[in-house]
Every structure is written in structure tokens, then in C-alpha cells.
PDB file of N, CA and C in Angstrom:
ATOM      1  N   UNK A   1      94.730  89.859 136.395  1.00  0.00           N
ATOM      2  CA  UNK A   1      95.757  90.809 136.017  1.00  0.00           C
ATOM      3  C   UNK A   1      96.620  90.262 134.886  1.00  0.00           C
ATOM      4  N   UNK A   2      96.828  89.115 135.240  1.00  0.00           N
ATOM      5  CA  UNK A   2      97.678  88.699 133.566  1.00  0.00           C
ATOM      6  C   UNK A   2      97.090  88.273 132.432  1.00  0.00           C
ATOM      7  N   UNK A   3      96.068  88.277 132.394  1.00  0.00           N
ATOM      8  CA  UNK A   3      94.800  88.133 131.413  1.00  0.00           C
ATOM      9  C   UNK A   3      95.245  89.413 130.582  1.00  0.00           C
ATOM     10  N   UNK A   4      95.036  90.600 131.590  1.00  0.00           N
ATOM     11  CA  UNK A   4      94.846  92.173 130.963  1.00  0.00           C
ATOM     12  C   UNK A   4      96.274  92.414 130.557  1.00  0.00           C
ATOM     13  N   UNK A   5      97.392  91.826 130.988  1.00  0.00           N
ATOM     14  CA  UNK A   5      98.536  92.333 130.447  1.00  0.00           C
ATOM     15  C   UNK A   5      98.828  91.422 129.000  1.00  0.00           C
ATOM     16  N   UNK A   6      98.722  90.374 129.125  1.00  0.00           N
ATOM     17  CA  UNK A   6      98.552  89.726 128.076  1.00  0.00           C
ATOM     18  C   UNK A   6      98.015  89.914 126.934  1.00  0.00           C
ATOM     19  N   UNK A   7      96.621  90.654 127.101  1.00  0.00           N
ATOM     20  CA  UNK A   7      95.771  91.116 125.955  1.00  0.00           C
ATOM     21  C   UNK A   7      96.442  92.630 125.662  1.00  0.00           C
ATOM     22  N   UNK A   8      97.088  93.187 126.499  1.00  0.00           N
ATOM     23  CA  UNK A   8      97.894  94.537 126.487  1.00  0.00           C
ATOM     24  C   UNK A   8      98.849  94.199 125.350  1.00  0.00           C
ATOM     25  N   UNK A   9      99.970  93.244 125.598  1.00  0.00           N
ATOM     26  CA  UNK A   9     101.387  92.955 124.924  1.00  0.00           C
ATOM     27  C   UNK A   9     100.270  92.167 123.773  1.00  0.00           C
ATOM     28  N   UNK A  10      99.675  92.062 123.478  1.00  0.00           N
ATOM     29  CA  UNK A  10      99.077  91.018 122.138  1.00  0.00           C
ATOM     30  C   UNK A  10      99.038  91.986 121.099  1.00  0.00           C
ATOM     31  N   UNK A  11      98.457  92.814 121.579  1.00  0.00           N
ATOM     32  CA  UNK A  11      97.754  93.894 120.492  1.00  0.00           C
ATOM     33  C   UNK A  11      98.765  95.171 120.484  1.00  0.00           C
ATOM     34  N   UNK A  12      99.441  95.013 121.723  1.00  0.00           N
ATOM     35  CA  UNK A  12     100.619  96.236 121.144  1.00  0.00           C
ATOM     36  C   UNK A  12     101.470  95.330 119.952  1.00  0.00           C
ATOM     37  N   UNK A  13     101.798  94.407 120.418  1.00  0.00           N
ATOM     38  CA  UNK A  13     102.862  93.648 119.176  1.00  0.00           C
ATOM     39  C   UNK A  13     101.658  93.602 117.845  1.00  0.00           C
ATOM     40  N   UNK A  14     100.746  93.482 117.948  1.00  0.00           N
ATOM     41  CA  UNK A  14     100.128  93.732 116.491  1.00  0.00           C
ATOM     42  C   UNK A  14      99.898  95.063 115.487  1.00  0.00           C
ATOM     43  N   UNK A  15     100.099  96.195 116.745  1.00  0.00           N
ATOM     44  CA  UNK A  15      99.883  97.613 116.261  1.00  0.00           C
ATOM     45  C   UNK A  15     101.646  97.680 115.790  1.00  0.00           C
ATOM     46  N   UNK A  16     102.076  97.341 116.682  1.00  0.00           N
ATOM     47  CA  UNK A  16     103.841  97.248 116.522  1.00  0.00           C
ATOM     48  C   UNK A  16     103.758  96.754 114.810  1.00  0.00           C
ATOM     49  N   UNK A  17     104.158  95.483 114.978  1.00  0.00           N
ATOM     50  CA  UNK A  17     104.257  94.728 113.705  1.00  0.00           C
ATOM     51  C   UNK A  17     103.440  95.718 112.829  1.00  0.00           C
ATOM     52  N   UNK A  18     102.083  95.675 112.308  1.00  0.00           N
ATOM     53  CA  UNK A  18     101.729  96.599 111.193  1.00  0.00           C
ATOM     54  C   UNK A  18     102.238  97.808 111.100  1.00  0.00           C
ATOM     55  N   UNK A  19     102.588  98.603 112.200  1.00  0.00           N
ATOM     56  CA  UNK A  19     102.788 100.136 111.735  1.00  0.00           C
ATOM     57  C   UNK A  19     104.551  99.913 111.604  1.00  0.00           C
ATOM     58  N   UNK A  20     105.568  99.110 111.799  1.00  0.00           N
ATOM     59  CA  UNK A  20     106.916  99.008 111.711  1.00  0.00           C
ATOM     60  C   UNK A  20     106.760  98.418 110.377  1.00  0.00           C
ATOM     61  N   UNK A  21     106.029  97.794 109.589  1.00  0.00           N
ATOM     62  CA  UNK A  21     106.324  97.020 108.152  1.00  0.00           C
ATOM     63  C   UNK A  21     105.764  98.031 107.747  1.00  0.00           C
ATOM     64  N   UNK A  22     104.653  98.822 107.374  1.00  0.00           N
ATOM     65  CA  UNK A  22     103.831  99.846 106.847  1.00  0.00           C
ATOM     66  C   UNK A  22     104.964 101.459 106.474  1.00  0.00           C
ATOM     67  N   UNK A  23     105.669 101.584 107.629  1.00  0.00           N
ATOM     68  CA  UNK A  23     106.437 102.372 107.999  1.00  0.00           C
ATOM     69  C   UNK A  23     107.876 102.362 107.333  1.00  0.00           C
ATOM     70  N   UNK A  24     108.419 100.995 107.383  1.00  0.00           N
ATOM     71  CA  UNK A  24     109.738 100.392 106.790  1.00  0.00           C
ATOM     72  C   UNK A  24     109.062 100.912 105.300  1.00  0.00           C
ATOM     73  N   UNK A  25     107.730 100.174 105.188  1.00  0.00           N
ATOM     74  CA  UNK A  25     107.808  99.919 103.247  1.00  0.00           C
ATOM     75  C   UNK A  25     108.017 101.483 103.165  1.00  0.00           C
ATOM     76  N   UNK A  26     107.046 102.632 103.672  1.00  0.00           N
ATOM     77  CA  UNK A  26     106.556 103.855 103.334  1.00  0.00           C
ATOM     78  C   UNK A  26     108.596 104.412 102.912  1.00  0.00           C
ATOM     79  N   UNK A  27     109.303 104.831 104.294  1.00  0.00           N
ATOM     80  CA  UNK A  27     110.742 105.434 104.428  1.00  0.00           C
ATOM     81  C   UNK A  27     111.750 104.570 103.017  1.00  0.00           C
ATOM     82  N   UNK A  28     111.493 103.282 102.853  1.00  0.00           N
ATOM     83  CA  UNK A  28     112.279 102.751 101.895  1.00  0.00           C
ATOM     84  C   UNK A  28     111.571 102.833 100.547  1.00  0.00           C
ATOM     85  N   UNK A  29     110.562 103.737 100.324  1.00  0.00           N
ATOM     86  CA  UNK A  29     110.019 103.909  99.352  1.00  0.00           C
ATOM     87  C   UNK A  29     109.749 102.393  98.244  1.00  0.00           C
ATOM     88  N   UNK A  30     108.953 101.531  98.877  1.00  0.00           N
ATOM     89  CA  UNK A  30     108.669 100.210  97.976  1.00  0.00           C
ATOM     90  C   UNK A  30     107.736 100.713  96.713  1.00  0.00           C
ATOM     91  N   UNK A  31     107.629  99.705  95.929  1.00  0.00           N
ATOM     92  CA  UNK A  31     106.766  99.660  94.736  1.00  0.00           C
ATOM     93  C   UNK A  31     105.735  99.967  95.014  1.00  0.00           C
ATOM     94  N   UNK A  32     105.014  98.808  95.894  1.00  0.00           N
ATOM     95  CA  UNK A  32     103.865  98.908  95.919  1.00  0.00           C
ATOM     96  C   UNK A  32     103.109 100.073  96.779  1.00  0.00           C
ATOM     97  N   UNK A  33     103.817 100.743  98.038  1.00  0.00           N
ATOM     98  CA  UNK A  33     103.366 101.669  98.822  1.00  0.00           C
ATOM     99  C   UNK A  33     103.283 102.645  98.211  1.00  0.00           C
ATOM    100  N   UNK A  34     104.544 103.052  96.979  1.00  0.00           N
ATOM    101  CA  UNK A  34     104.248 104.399  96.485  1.00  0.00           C
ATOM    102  C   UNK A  34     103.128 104.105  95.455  1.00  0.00           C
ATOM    103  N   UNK A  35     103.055 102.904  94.517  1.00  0.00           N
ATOM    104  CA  UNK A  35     102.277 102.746  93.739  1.00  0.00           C
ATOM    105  C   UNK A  35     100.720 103.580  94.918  1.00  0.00           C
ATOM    106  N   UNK A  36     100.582 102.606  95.648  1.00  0.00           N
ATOM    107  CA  UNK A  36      99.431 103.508  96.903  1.00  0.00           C
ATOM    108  C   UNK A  36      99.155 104.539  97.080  1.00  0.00           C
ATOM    109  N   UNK A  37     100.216 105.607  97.334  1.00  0.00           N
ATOM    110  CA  UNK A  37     100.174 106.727  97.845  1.00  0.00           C
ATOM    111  C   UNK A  37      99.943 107.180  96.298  1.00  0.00           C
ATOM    112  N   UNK A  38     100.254 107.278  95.157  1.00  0.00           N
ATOM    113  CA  UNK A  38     100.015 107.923  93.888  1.00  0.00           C
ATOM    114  C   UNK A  38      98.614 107.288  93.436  1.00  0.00           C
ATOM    115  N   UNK A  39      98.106 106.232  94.172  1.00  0.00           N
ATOM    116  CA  UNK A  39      96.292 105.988  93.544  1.00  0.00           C
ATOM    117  C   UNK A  39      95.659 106.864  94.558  1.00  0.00           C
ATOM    118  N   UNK A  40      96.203 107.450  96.009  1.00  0.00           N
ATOM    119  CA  UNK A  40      95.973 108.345  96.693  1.00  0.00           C
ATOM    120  C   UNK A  40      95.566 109.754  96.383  1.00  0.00           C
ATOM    121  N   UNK A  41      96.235 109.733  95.385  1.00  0.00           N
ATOM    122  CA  UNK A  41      96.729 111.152  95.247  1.00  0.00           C
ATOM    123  C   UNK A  41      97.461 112.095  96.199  1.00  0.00           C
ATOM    124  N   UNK A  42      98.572 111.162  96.738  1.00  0.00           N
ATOM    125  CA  UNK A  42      99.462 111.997  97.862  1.00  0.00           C
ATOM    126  C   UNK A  42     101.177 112.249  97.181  1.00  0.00           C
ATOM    127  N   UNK A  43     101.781 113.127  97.474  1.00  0.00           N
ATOM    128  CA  UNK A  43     103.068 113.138  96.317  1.00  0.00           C
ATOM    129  C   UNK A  43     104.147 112.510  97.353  1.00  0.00           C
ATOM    130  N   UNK A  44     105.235 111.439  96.688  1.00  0.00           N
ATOM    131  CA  UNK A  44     106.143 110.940  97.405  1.00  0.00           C
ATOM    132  C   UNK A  44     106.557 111.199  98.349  1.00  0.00           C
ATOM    133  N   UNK A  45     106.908 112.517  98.289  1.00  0.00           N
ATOM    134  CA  UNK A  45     107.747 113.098  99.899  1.00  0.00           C
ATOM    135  C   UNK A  45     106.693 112.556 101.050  1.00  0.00           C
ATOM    136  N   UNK A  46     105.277 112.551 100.470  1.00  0.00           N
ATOM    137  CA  UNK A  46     104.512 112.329 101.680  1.00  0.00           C
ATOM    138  C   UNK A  46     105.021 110.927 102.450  1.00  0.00           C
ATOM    139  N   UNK A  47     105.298 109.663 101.686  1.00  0.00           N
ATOM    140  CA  UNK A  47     105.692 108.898 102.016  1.00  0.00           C
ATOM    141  C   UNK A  47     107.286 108.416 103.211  1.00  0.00           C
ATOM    142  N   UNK A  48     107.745 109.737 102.928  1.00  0.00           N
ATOM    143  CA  UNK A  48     109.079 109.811 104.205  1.00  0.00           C
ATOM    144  C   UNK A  48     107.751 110.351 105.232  1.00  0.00           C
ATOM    145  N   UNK A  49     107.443 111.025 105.466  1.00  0.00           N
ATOM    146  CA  UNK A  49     106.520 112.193 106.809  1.00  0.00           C
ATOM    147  C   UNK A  49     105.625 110.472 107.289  1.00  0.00           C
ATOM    148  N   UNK A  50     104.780 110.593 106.355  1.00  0.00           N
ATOM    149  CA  UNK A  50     103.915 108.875 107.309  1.00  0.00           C
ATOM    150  C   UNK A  50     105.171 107.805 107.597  1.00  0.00           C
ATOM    151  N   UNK A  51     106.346 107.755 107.173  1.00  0.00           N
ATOM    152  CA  UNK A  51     106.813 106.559 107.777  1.00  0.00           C
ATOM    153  C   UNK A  51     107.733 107.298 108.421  1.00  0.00           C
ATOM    154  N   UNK A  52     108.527 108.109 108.845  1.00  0.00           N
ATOM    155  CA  UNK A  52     109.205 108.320 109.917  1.00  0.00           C
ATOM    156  C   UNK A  52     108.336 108.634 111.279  1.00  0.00           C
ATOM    157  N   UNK A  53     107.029 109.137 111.041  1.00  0.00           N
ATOM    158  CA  UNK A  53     106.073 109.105 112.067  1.00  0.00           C
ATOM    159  C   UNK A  53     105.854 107.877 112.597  1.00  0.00           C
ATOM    160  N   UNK A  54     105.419 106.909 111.732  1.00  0.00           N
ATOM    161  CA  UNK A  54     104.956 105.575 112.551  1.00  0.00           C
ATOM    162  C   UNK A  54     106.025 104.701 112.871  1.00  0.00           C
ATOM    163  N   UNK A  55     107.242 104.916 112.652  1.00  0.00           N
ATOM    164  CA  UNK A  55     108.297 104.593 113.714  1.00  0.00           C
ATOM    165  C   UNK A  55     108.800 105.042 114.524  1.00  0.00           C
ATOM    166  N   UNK A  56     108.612 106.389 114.622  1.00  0.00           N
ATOM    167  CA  UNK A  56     108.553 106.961 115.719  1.00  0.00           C
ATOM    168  C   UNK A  56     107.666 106.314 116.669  1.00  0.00           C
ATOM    169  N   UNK A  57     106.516 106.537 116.576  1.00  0.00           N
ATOM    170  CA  UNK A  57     105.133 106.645 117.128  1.00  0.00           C
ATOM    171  C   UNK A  57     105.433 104.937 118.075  1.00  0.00           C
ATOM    172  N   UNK A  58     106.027 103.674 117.153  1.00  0.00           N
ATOM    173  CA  UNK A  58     106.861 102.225 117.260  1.00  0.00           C
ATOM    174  C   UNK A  58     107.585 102.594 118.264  1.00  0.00           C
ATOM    175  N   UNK A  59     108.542 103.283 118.156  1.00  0.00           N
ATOM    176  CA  UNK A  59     109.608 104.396 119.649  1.00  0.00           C
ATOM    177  C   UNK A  59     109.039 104.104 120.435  1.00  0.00           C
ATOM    178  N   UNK A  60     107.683 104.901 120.398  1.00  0.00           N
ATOM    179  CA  UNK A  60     107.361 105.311 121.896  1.00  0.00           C
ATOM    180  C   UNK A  60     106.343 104.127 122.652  1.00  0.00           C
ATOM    181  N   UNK A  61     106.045 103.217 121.415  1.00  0.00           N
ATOM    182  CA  UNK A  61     104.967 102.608 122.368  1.00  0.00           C
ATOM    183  C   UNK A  61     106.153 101.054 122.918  1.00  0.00           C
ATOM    184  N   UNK A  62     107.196 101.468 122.179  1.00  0.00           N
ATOM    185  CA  UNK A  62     108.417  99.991 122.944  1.00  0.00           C
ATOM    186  C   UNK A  62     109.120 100.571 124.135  1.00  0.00           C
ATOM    187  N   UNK A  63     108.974 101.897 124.350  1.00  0.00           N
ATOM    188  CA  UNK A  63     109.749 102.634 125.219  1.00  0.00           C
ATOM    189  C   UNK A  63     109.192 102.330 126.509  1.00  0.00           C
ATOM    190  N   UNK A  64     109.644 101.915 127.308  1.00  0.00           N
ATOM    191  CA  UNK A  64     109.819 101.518 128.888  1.00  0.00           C
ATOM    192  C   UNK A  64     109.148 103.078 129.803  1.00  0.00           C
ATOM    193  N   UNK A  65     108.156 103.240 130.200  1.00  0.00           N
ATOM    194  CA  UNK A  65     107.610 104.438 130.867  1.00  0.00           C
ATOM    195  C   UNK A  65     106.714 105.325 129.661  1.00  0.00           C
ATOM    196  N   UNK A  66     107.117 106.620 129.871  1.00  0.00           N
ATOM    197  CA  UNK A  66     106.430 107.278 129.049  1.00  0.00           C
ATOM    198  C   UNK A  66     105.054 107.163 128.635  1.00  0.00           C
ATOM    199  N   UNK A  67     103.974 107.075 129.315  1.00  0.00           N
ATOM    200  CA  UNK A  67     102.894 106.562 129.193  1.00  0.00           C
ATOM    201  C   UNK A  67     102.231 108.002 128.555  1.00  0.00           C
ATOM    202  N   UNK A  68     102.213 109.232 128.705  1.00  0.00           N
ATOM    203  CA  UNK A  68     102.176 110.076 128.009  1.00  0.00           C
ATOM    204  C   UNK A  68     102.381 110.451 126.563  1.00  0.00           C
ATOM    205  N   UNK A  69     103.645 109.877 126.198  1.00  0.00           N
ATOM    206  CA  UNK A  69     103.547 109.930 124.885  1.00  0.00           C
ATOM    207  C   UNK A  69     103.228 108.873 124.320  1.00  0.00           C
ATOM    208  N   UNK A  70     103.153 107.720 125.176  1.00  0.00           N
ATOM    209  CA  UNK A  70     102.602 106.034 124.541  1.00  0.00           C
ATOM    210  C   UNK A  70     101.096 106.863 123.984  1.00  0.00           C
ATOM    211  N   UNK A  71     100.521 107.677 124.936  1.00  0.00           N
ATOM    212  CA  UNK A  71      98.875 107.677 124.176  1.00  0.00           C
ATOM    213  C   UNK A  71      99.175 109.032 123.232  1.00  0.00           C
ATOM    214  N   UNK A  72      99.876 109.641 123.051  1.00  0.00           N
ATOM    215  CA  UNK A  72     100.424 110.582 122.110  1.00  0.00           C
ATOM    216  C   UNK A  72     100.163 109.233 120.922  1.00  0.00           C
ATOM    217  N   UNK A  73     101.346 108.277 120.509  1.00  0.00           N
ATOM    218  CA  UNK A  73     101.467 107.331 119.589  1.00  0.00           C
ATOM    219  C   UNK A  73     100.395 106.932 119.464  1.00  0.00           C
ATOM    220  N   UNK A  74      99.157 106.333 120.005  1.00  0.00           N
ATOM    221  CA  UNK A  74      98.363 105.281 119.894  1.00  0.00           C
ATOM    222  C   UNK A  74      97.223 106.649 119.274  1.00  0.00           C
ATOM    223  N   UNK A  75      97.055 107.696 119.913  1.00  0.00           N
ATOM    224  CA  UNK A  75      96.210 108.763 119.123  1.00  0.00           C
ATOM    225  C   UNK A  75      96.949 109.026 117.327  1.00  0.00           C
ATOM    226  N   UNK A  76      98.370 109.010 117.304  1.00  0.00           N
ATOM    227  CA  UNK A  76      98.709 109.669 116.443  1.00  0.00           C
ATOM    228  C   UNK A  76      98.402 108.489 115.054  1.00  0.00           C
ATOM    229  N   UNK A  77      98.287 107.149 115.784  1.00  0.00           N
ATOM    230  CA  UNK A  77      98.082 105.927 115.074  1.00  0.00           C
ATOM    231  C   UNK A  77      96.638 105.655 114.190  1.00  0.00           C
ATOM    232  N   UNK A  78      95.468 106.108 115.540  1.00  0.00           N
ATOM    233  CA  UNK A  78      94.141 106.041 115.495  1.00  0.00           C
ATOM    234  C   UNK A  78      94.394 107.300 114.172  1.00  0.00           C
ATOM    235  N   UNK A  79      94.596 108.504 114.203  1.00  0.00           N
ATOM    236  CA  UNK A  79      94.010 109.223 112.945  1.00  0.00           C
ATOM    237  C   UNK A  79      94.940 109.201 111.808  1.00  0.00           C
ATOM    238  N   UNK A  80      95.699 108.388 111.863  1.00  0.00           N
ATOM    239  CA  UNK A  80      96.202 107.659 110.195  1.00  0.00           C
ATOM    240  C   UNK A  80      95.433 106.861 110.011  1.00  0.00           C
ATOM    241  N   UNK A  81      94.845 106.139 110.637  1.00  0.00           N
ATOM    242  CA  UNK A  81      94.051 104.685 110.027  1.00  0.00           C
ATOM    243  C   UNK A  81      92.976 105.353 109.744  1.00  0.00           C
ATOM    244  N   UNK A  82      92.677 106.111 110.397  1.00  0.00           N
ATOM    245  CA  UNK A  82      90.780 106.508 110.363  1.00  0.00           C
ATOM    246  C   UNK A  82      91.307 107.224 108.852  1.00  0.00           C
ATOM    247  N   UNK A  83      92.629 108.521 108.868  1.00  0.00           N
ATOM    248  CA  UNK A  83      92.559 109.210 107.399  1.00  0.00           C
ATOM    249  C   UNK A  83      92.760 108.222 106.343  1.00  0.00           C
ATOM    250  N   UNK A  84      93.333 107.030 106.021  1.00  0.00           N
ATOM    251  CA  UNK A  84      93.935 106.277 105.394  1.00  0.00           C
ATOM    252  C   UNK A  84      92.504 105.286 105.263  1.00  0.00           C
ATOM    253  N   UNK A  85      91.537 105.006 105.508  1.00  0.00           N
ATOM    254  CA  UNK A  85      90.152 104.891 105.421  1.00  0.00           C
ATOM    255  C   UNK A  85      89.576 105.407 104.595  1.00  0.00           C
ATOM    256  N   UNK A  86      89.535 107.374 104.759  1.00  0.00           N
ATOM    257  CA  UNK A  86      88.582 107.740 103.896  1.00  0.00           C
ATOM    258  C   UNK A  86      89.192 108.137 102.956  1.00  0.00           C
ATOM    259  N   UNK A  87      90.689 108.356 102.988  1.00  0.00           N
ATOM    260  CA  UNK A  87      91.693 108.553 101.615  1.00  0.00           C
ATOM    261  C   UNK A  87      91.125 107.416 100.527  1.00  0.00           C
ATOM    262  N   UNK A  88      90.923 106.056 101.018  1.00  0.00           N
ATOM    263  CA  UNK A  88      90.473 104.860  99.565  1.00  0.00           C
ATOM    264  C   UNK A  88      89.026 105.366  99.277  1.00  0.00           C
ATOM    265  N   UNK A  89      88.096 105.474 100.854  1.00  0.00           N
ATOM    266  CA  UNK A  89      86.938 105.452 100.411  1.00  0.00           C
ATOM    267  C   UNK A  89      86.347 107.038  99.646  1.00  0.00           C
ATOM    268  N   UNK A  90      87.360 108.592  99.315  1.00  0.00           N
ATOM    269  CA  UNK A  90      87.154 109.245  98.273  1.00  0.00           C
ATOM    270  C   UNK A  90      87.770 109.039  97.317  1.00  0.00           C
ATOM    271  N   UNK A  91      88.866 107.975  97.243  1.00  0.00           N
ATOM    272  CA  UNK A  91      89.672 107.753  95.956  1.00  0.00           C
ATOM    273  C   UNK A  91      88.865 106.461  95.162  1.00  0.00           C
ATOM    274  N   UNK A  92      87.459 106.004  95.489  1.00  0.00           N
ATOM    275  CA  UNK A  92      86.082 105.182  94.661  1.00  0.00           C
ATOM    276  C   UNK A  92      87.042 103.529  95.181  1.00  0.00           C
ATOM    277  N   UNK A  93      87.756 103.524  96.108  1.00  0.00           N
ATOM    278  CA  UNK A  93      88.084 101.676  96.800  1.00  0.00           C
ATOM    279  C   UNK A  93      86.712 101.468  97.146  1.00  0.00           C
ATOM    280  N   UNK A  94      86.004 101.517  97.316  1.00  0.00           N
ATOM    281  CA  UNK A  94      84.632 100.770  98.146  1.00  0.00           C
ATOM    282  C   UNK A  94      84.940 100.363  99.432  1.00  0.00           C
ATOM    283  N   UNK A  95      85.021  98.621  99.557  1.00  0.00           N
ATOM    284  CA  UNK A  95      85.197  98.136 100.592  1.00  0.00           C
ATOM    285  C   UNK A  95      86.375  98.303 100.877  1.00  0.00           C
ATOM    286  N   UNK A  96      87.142  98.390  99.966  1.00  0.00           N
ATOM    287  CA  UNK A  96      88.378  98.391 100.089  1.00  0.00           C
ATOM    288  C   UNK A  96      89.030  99.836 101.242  1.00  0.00           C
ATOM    289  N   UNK A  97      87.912 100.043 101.082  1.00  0.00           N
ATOM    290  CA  UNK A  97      88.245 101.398 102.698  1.00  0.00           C
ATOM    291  C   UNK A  97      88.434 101.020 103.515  1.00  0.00           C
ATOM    292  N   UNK A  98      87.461 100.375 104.071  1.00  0.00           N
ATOM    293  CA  UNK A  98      87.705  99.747 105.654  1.00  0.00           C
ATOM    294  C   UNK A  98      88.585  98.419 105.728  1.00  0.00           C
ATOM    295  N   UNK A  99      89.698  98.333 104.819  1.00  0.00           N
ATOM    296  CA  UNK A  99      90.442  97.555 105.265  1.00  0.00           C
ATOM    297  C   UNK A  99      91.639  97.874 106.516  1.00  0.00           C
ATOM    298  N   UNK A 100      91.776  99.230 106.657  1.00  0.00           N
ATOM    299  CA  UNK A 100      92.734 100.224 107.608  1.00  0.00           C
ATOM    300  C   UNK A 100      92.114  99.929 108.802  1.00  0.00           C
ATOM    301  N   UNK A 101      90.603  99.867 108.735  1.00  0.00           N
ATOM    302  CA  UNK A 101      90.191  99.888 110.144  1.00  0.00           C
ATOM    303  C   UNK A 101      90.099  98.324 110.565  1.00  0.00           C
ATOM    304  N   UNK A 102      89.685  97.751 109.942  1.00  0.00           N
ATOM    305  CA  UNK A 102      89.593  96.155 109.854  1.00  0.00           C
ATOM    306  C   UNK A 102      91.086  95.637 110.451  1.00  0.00           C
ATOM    307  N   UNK A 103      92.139  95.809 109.876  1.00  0.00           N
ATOM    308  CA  UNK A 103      93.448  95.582 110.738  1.00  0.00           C
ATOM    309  C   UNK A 103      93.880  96.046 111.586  1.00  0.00           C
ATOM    310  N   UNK A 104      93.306  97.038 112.304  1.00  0.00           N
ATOM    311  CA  UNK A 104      93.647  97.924 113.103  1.00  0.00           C
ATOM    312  C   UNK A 104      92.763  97.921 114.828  1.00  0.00           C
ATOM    313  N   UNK A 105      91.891  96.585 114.052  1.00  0.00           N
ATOM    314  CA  UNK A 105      90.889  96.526 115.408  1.00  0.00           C
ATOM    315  C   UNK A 105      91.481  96.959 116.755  1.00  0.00           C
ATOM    316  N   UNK A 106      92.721  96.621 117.022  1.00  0.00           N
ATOM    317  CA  UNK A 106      93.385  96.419 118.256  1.00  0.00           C
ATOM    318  C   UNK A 106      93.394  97.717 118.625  1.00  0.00           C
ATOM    319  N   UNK A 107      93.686  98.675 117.772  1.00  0.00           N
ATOM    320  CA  UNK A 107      93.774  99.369 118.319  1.00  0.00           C
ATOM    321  C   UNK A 107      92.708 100.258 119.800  1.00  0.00           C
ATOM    322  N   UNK A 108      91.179  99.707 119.443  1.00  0.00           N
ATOM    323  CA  UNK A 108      90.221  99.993 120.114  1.00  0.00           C
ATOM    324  C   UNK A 108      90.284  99.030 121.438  1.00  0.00           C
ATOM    325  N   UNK A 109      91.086  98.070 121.218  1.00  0.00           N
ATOM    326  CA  UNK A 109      91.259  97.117 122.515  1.00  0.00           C
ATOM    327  C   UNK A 109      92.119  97.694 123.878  1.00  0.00           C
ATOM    328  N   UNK A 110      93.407  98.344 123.182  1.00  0.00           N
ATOM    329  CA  UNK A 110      94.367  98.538 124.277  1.00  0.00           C
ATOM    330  C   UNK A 110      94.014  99.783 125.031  1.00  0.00           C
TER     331      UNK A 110
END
């Protein structure tokens, strides 16, 4: 049992950590994220909507109960990474696609 909780809190703090820095850069509009979202072809505002979501989404999976909307978050997580995948791989990134899913392994763990 503490094996499984352990590997639980590992990979939530890793989904945590990436989607709270990803999220911070997106809402504070950084250089380089918007530089991103415009090789995207997505228009700025998009950049408030994905990062107030994935701190939200951060909300719910630090939130004490709520196991309902915890898999609300962890679904709402899974199809940004998967869209944010094929967003590089039609915008000609190559490998550079599956880098979303590549950091995101955990998510298939918890």
C-alpha cells in the first residue's frame, strides 16, 4: 500500500509541477510560450483559456476529496497533451511532437 501511494504522490507532483509552470508561463504571457502558441497558430487570448484551465485543473488535483473532479482534471490534462502533440506534429515539429507526451508519461501511471 505505500508503494502505490507513493508512486500516486510522485507523479501527481510531476503532473503538478509541469502543468503549474506551463500554466504560470501561459496566464503571465512569457516570451517564449507566446512565441509557441504563434508557431501554433493559436491567437494570444488563447494563452489566458490554457493557463487558467491548468491551474485550475492544479486546484483540483491538490484539493483534499473530490475525486470526481480530480479525474475531471487528469482527463482535462490527458487531451491538452494529446492536442498540444498534434498541434507541433501539423505545424511540420517532427519529433518535436511527442515531446508533450514524452513528459507527460505519468500521466498514464496514476
Amino acid at each position: 500500500m505505500k508503494t502505490k501511494k507513493l508512486w500516486y504522490w510522485t507523479t501527481t507532483a510531476w503532473v503538478v509541477g509541469i502543468m503549474t509552470i506551463t500554466g504560470g508561463l501561459s496566464v503571465a504571457h512569457a516570451k517564449t510560450m507566446m512565441e509557441g502558441f504563434a508557431h501554433l497558430g493559436y491567437p494570444a487570448y488563447f494563452a489566458n483559456l490554457l493557463g487558467v484551465a491548468k491551474l485550475l485543473g492544479v486546484c483540483a488535483l491538490l484539493a483534499p476529496r473530490l475525486a470526481r473532479i480530480k479525474e475531471w482534471a487528469y482527463a482535462g490534462f490527458a487531451i491538452t497533451i494529446v492536442s498540444a502533440s498534434y498541434s507541433h506534429l501539423n505545424s511540420g515539429d517532427g519529433l518535436k511532437s511527442l515531446e508533450p507526451l514524452a513528459t507527460s508519461a505519468p500521466l498514464l501511471i496514476v
